[in-house]
N, C-alpha and C. Protein backbone atom coordinates (compact mmCIF):
# COMPACT_ATOMS: atom_id res chain seq x y z
N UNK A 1 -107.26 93.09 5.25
CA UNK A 1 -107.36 93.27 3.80
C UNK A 1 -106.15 94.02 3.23
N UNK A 2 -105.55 95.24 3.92
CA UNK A 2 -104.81 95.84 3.32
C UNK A 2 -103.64 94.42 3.45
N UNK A 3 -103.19 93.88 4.20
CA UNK A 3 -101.73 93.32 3.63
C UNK A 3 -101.90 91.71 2.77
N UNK A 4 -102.96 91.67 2.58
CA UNK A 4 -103.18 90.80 1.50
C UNK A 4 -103.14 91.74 0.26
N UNK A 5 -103.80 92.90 -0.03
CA UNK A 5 -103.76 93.87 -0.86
C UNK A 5 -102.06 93.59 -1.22
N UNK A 6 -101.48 94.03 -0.37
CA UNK A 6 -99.87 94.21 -0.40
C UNK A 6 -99.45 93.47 -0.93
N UNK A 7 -99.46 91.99 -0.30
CA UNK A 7 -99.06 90.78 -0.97
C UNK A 7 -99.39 90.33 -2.36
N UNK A 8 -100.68 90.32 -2.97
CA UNK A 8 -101.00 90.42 -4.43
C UNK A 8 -99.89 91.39 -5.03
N UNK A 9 -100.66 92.32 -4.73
CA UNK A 9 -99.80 94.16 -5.38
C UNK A 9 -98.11 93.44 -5.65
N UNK A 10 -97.53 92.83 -4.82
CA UNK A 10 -95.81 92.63 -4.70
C UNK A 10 -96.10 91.46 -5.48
N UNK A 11 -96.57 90.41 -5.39
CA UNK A 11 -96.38 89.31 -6.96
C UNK A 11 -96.61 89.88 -7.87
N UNK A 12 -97.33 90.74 -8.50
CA UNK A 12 -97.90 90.67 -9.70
C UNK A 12 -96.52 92.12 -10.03
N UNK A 13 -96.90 92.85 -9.20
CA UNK A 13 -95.65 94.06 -9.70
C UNK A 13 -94.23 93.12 -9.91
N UNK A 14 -93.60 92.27 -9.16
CA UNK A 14 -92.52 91.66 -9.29
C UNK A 14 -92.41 90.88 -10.41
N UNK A 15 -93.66 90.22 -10.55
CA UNK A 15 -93.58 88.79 -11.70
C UNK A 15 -94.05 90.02 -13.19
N UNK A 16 -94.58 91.09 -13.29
CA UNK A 16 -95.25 91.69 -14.86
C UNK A 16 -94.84 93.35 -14.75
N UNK A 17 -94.20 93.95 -13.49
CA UNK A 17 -93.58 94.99 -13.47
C UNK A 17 -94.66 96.41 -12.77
N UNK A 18 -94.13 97.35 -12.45
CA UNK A 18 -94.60 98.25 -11.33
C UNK A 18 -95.33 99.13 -12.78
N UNK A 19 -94.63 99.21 -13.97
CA UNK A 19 -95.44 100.06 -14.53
C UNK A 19 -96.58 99.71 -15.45
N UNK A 20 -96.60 98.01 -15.89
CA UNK A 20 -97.73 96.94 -16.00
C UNK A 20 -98.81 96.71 -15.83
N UNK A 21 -98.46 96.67 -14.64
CA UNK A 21 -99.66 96.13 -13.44
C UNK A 21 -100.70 97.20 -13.03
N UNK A 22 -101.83 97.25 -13.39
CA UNK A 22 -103.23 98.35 -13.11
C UNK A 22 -103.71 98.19 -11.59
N UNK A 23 -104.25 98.81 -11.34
CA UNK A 23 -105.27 98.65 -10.03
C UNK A 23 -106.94 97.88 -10.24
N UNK A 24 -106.92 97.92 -12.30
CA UNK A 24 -107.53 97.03 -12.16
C UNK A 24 -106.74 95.52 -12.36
N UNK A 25 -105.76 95.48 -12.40
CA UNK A 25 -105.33 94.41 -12.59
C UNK A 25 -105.28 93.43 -11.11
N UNK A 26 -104.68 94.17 -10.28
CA UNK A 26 -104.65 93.80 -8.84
C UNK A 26 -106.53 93.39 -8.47
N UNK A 27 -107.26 94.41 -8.66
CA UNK A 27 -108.38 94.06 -8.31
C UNK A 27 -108.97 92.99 -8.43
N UNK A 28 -108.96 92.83 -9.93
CA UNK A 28 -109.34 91.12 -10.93
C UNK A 28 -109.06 89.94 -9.94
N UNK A 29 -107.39 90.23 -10.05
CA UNK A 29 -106.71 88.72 -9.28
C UNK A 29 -107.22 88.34 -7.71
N UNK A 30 -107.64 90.00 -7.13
CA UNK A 30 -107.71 89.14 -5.90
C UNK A 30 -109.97 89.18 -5.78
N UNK A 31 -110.55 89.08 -6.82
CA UNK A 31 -111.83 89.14 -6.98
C UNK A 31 -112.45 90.14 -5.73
N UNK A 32 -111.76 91.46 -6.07
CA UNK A 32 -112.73 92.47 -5.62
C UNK A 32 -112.99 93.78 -5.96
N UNK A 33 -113.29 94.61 -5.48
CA UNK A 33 -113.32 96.07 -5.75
C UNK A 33 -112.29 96.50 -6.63
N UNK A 34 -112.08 97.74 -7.03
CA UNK A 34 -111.15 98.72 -6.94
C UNK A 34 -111.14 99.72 -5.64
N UNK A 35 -112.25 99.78 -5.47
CA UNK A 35 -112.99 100.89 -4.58
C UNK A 35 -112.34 100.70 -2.86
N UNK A 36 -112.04 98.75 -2.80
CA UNK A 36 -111.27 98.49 -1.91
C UNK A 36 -110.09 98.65 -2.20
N UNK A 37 -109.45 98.74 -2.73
CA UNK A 37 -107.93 98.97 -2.63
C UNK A 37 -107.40 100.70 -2.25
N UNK A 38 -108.52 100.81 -3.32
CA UNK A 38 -108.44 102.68 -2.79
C UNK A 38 -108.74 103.20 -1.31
N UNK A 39 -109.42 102.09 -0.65
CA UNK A 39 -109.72 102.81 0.43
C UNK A 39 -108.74 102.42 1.64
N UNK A 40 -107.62 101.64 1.05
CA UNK A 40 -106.17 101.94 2.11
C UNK A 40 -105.09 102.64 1.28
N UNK A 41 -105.52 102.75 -0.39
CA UNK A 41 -104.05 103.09 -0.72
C UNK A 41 -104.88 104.72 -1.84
N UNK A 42 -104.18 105.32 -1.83
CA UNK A 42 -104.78 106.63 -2.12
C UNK A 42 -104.80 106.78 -3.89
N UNK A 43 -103.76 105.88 -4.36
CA UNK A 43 -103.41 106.08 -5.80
C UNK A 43 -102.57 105.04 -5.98
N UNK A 44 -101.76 104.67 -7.24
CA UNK A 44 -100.68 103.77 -7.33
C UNK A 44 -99.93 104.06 -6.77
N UNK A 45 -99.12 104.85 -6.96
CA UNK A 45 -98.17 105.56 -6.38
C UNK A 45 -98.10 104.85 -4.90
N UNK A 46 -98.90 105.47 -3.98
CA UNK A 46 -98.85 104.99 -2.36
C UNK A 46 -98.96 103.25 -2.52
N UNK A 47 -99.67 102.34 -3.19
CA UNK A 47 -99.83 101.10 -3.07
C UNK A 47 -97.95 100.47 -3.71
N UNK A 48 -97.36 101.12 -4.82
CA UNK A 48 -96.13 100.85 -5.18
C UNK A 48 -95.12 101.25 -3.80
N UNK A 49 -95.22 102.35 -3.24
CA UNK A 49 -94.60 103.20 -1.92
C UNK A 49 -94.63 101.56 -1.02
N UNK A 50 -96.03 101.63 -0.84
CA UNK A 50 -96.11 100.54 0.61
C UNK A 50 -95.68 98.84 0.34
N UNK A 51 -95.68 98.41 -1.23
CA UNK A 51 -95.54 97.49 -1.74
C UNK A 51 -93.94 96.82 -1.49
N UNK A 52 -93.26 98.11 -2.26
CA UNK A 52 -92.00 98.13 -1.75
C UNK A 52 -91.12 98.24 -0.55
N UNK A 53 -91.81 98.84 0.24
CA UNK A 53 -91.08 98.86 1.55
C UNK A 53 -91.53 97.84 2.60
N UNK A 54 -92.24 97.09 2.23
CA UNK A 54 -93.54 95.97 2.81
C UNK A 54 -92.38 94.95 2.60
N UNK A 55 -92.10 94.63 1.56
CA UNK A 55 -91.16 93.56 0.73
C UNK A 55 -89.71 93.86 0.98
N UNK A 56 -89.02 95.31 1.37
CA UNK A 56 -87.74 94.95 1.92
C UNK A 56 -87.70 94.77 3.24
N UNK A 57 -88.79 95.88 3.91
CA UNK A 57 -88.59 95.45 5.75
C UNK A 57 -88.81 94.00 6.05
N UNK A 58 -89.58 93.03 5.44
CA UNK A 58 -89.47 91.72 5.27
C UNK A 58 -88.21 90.68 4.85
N UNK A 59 -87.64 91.27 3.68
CA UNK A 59 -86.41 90.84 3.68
C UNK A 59 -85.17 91.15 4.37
N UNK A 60 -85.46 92.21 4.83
CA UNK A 60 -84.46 92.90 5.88
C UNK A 60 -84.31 92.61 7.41
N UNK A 61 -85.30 91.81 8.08
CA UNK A 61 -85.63 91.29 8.97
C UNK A 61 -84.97 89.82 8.87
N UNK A 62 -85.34 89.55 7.61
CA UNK A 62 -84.88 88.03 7.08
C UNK A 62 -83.12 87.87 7.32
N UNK A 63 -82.77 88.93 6.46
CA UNK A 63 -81.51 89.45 6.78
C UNK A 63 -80.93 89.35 7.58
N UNK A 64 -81.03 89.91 8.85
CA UNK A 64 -80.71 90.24 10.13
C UNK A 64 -80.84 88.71 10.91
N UNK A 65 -81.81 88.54 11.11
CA UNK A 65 -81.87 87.22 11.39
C UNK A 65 -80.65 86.30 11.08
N UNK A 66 -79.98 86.23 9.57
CA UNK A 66 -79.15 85.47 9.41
C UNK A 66 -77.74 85.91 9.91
N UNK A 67 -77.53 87.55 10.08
CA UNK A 67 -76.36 87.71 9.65
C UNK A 67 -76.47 87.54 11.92
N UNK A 68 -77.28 87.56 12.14
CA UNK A 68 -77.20 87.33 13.95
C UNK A 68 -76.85 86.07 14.33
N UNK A 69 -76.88 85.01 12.77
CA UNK A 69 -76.37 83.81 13.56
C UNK A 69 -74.79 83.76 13.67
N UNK A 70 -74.11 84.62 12.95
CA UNK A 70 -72.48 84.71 12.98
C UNK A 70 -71.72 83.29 12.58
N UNK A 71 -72.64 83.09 11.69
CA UNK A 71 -71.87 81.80 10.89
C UNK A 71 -70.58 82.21 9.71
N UNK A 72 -70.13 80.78 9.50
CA UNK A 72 -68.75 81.48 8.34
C UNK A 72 -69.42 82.56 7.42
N UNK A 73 -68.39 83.06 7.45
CA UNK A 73 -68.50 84.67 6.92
C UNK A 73 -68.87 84.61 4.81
N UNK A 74 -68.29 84.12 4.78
CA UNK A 74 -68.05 83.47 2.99
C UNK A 74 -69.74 82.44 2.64
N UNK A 75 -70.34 81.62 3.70
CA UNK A 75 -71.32 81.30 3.43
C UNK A 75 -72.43 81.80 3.42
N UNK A 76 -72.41 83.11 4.59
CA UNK A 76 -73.53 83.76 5.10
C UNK A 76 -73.71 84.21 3.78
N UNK A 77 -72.56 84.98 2.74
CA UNK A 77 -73.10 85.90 1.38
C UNK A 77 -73.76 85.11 0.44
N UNK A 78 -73.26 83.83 0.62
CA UNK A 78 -74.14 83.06 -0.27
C UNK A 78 -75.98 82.54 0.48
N UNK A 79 -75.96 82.20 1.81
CA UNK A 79 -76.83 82.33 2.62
C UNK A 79 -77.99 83.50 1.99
N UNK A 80 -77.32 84.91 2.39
CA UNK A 80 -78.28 86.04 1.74
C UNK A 80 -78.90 86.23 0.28
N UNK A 81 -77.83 85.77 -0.32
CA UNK A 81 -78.32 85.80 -1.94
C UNK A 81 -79.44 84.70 -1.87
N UNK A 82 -79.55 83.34 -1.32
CA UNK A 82 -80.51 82.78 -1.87
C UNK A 82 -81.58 83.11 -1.36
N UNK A 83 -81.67 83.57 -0.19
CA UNK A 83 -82.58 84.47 0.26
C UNK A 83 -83.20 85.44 -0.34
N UNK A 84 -82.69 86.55 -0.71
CA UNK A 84 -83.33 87.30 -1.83
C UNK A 84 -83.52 86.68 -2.91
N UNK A 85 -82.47 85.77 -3.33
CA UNK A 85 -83.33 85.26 -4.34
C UNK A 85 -84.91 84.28 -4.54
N UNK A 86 -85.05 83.96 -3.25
CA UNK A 86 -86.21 82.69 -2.80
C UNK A 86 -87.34 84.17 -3.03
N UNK A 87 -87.32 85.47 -2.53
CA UNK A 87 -88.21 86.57 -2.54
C UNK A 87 -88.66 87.24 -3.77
N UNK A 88 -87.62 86.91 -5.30
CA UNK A 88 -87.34 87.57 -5.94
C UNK A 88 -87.45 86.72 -7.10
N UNK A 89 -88.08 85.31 -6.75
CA UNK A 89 -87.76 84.36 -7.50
C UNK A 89 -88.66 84.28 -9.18
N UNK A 90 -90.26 84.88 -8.90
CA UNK A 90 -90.81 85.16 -9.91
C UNK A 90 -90.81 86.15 -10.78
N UNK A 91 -88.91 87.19 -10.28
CA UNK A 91 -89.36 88.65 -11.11
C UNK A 91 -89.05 87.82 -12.44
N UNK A 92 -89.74 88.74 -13.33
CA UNK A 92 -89.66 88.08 -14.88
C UNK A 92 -89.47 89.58 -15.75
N UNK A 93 -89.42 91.01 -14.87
CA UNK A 93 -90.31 91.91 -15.55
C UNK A 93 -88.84 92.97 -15.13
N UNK A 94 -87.54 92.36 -14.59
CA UNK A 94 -86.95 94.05 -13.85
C UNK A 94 -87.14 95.04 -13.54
N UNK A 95 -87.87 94.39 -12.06
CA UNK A 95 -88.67 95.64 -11.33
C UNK A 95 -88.11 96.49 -10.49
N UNK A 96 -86.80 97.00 -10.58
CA UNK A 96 -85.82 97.78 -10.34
C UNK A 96 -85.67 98.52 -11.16
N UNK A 97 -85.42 98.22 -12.37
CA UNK A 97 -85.65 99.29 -13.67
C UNK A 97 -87.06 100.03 -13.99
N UNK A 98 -87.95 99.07 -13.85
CA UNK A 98 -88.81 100.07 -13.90
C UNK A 98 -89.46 101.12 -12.62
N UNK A 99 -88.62 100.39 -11.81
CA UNK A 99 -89.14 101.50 -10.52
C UNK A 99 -88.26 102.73 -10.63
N UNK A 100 -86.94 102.45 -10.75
CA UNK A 100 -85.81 103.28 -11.12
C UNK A 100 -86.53 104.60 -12.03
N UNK A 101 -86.73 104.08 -13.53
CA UNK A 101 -87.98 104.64 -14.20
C UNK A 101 -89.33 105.17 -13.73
N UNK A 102 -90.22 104.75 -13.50
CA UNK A 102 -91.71 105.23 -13.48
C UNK A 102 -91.55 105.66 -11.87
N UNK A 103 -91.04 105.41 -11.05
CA UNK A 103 -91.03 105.79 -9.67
C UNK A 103 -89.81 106.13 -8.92
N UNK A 104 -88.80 107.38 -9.27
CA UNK A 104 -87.59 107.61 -8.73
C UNK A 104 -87.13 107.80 -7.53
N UNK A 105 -88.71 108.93 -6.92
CA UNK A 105 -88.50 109.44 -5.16
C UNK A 105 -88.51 107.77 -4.73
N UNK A 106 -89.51 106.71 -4.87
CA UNK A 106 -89.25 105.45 -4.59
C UNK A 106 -88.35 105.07 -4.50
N UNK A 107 -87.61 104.97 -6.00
CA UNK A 107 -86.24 104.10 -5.77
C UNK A 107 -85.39 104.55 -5.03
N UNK A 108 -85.12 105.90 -4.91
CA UNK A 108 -83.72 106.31 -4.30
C UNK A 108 -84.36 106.57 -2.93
N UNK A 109 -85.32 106.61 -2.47
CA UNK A 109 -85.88 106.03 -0.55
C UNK A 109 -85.43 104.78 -0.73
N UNK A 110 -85.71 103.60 -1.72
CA UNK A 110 -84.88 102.41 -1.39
C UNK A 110 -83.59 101.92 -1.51
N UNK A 111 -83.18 102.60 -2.47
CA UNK A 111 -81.81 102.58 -2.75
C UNK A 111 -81.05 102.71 -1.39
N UNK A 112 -81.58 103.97 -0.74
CA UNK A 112 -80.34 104.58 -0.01
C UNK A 112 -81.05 103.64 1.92
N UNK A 113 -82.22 103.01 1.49
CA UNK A 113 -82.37 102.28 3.15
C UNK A 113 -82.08 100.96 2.86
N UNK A 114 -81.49 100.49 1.53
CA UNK A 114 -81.00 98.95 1.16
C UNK A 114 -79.45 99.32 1.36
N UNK A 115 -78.70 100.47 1.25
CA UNK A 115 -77.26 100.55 1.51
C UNK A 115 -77.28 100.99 2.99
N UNK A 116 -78.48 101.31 3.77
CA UNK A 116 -78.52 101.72 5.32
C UNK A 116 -78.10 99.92 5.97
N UNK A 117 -79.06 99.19 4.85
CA UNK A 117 -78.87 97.62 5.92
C UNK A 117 -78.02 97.09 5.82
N UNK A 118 -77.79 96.75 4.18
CA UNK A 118 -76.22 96.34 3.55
C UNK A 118 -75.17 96.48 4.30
N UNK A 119 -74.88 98.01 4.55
CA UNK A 119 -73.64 98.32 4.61
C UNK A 119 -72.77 97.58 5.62
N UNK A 120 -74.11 97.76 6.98
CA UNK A 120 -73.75 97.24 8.23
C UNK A 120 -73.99 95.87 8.50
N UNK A 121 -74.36 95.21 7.52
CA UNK A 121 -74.25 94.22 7.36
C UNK A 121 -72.86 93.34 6.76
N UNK A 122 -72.81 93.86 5.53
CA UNK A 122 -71.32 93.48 4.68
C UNK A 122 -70.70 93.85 5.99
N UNK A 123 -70.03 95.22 6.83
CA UNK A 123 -69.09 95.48 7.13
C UNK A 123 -68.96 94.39 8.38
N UNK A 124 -69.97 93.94 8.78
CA UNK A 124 -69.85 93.14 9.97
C UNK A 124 -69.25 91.95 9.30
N UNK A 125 -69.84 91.54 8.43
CA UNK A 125 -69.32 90.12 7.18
C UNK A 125 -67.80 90.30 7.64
N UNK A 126 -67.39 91.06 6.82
CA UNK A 126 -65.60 91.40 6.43
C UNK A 126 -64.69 91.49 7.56
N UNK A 127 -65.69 92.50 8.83
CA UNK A 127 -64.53 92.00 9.60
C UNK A 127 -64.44 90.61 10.32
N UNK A 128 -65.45 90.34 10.60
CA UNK A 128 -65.92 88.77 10.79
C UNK A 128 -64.17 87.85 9.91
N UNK A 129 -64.80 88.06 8.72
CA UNK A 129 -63.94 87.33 7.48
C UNK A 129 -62.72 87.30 7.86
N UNK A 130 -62.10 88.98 8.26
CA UNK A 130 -60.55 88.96 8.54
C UNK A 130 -60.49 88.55 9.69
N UNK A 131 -60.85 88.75 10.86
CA UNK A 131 -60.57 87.73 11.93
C UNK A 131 -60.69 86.43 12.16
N UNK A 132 -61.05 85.69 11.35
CA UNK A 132 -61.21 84.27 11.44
C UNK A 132 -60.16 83.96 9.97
N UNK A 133 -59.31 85.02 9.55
CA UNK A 133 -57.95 84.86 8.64
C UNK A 133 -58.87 83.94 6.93
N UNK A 134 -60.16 84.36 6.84
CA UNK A 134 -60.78 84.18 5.80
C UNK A 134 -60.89 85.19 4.30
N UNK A 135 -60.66 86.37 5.06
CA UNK A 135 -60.69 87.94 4.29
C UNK A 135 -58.95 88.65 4.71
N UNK A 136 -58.39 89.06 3.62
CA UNK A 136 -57.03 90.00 3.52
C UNK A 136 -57.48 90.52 4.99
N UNK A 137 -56.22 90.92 5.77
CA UNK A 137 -56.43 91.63 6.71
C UNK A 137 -56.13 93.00 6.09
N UNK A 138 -55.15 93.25 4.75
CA UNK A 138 -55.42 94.70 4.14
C UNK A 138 -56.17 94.95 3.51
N UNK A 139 -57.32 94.61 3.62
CA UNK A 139 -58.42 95.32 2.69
C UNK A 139 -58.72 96.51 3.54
N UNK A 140 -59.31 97.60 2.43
CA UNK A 140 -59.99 98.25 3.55
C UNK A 140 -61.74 97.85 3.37
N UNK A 141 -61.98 98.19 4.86
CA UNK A 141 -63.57 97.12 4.78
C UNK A 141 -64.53 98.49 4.19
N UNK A 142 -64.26 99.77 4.70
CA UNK A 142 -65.03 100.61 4.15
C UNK A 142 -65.79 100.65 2.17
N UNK A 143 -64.33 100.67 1.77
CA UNK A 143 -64.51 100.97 0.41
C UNK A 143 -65.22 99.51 -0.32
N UNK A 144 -64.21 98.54 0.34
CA UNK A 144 -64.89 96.91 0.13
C UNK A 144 -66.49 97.04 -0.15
N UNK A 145 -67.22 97.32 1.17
CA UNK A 145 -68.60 96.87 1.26
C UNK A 145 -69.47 98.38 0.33
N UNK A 146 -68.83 98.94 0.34
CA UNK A 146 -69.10 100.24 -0.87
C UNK A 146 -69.24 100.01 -2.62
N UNK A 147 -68.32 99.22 -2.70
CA UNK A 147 -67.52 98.44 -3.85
C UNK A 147 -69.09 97.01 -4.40
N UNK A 148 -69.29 96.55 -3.03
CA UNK A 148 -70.16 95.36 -3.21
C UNK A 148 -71.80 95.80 -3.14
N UNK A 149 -72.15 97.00 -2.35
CA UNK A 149 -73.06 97.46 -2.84
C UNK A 149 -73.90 98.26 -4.24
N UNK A 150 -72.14 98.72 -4.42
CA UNK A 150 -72.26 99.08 -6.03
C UNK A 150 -72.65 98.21 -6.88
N UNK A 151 -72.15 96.97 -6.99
CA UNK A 151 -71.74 95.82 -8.10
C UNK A 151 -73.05 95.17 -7.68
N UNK A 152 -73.89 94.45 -6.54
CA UNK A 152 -75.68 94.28 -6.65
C UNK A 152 -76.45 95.27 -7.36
N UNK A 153 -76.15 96.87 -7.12
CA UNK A 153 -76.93 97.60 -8.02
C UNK A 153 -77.05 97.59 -9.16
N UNK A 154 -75.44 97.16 -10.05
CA UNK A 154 -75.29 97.39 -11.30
C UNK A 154 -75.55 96.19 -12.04
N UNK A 155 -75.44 94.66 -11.26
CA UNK A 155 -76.05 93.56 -11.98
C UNK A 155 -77.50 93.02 -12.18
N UNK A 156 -77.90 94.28 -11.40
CA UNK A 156 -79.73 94.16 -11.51
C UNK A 156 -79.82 95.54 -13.17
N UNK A 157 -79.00 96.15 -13.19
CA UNK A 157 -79.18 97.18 -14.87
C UNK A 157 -79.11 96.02 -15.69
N UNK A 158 -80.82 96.22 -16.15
CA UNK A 158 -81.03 95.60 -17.53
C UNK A 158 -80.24 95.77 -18.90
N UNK A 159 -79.64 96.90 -18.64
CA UNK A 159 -79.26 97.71 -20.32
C UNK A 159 -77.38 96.84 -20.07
N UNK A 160 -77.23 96.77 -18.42
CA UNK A 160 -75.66 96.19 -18.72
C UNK A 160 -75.74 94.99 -18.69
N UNK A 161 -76.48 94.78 -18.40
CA UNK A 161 -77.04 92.99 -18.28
C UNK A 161 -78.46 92.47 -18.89
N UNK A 162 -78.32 92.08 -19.83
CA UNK A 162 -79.84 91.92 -20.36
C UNK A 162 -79.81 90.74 -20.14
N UNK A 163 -81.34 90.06 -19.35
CA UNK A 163 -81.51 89.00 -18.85
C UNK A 163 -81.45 87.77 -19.75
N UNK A 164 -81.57 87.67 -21.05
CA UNK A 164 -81.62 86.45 -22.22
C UNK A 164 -80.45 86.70 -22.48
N UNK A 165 -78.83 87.07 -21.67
CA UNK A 165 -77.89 86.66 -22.02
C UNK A 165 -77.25 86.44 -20.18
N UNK A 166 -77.59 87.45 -19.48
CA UNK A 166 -77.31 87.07 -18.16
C UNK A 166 -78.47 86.48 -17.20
N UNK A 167 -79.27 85.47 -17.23
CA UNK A 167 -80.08 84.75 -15.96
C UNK A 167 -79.78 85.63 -14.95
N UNK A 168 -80.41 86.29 -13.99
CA UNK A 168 -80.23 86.73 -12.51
C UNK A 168 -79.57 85.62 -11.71
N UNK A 169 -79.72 84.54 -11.66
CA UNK A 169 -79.08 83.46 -10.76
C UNK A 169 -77.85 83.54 -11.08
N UNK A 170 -76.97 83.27 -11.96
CA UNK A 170 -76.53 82.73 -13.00
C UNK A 170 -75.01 84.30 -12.56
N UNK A 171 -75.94 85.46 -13.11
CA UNK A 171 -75.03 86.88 -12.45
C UNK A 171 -75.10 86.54 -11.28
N UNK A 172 -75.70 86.94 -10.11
CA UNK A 172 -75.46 87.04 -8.71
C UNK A 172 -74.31 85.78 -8.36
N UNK A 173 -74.10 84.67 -8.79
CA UNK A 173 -73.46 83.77 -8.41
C UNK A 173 -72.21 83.72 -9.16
N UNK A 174 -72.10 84.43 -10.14
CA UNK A 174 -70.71 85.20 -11.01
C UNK A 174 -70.32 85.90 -10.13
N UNK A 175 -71.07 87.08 -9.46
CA UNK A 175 -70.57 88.57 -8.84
C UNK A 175 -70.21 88.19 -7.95
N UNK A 176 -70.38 87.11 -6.54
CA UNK A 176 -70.35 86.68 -5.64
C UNK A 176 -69.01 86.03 -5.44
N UNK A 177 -68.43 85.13 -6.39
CA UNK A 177 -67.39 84.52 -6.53
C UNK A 177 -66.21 85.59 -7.12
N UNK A 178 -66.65 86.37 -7.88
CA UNK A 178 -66.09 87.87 -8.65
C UNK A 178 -65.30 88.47 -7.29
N UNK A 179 -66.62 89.06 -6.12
CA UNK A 179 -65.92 89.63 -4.96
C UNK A 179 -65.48 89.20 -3.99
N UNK A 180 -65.56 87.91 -4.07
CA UNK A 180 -64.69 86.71 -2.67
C UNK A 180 -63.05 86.82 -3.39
N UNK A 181 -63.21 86.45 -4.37
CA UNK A 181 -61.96 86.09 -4.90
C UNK A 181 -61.28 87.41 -4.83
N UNK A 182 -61.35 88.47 -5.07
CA UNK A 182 -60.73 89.54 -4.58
C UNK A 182 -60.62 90.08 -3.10
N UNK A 183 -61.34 89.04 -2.62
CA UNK A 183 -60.83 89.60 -0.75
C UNK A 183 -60.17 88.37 0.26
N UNK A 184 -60.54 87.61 -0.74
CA UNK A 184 -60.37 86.31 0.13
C UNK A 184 -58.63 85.97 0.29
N UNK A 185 -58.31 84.83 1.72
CA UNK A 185 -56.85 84.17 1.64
C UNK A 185 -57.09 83.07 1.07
N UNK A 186 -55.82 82.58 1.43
CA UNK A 186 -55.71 81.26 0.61
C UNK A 186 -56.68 80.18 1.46
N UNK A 187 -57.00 80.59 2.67
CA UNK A 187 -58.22 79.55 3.35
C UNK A 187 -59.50 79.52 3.36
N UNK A 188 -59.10 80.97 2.67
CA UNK A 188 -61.05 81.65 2.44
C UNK A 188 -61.05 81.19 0.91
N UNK A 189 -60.06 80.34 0.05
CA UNK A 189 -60.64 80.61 -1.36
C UNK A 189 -60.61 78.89 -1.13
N UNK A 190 -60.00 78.28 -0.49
CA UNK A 190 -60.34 76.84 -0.11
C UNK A 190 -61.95 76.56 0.21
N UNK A 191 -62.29 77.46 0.88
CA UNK A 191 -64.00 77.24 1.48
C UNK A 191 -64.72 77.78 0.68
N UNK A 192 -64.22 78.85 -0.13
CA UNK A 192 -65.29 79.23 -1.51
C UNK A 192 -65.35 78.36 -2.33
N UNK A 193 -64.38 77.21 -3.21
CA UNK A 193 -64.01 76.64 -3.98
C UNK A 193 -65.06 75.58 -3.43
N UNK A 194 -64.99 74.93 -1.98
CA UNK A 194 -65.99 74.06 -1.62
C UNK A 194 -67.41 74.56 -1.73
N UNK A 195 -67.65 75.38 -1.37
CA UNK A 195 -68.70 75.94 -1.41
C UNK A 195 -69.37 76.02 -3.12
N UNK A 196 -68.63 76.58 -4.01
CA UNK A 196 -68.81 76.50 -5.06
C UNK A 196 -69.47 75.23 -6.04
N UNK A 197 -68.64 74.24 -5.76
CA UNK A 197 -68.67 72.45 -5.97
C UNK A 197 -69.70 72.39 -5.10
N UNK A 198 -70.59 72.94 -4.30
CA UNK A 198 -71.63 72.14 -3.81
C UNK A 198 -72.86 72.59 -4.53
């Protein structure tokens, strides 16, 4: 029961927002108690806590998985984005902002274990990239994958990006081409350019 609990709790918070969504609301949809939900999750608070970290160790697994197949380096980033985006596909509500908002100790526990996976992830990307003469061999990879974790954080801010002028698809696939094109050679912008056209 509890990770069906979970699973409701993460659509409905994703698709109508973390500060939205009631415990009776969750209850309704999945036709039961309140009384059950309380008796794995103590308050909102802990059901938002477990909701969220339920939904990245899942995508983070997902993650890993891909970046273990050591495929071209330039596709894998596009690889990951649609990935999160296939997870992320019904937010309607920017549930980053409002977690950011109504739940901070939350966000910044996720903030800082989404730049724990990232990091070592991108950095494996880049050097990947420069050894296969796809990525500048002068970049530096540190500040790079620092640089790219910044720029996912800041295209999910509603206030710099308001969604009825930037689509989430629409940004992520701007930002993506935004930070290839600043690292890439002339063989890595040949395979983005294809990649792009597909």
């Amino acid at each position: 029961m509890k990770e069906k609990i979970l699973q409701k709790a993460g659509e409905l918070f994703l698709t109508f927002g973390f500060k939205s969504v009631t415990m009776d609301d969750i209850a309704n949809e999945m036709a039961i108690s309140k009384k059950t939900i309380y008796l794995h999750f103590n308050n909102k608070t802990k059901l938002v806590e477990a909701t969220t970290m339920s939904l990245f160790n899942k995508i983070s697994e997902e993650v890993d998985c891909l970046c273990a197949l050591k495929r071209n380096p330039i596709e894998e980033i596009f690889d990951i984005k649609k990935l999160i985006m296939e997870h992320l596909k019904d937010e309607k509500s920017s549930p980053q902002y409002q977690l950011q908002k109504y739940y901070p100790k939350i966000y910044n526990t996720l903030k800082t274990k989404q730049y724990d996976v990232m990091s070592s992830c991108v950095i494996e990307n880049l050097k990947r990239g420069v050894s296969q003469g796809l990525y500048r061999n002068s970049i530096d990879i540190e500040f790079v994958a620092r640089i790219y974790f910044s720029g996912i954080l800041s295209v999910k801010d509603k206030d710099l990006f308001p969604k009825d002028k930037f689509p989430t698809i629409v940004l992520l696939e701007n930002f993506l081409e935004y930070h290839l094109r600043g690292i890439v050679t002339e063989k890595g912008l040949n395979q983005l350019k294809h990649i792009i056209k597909k």
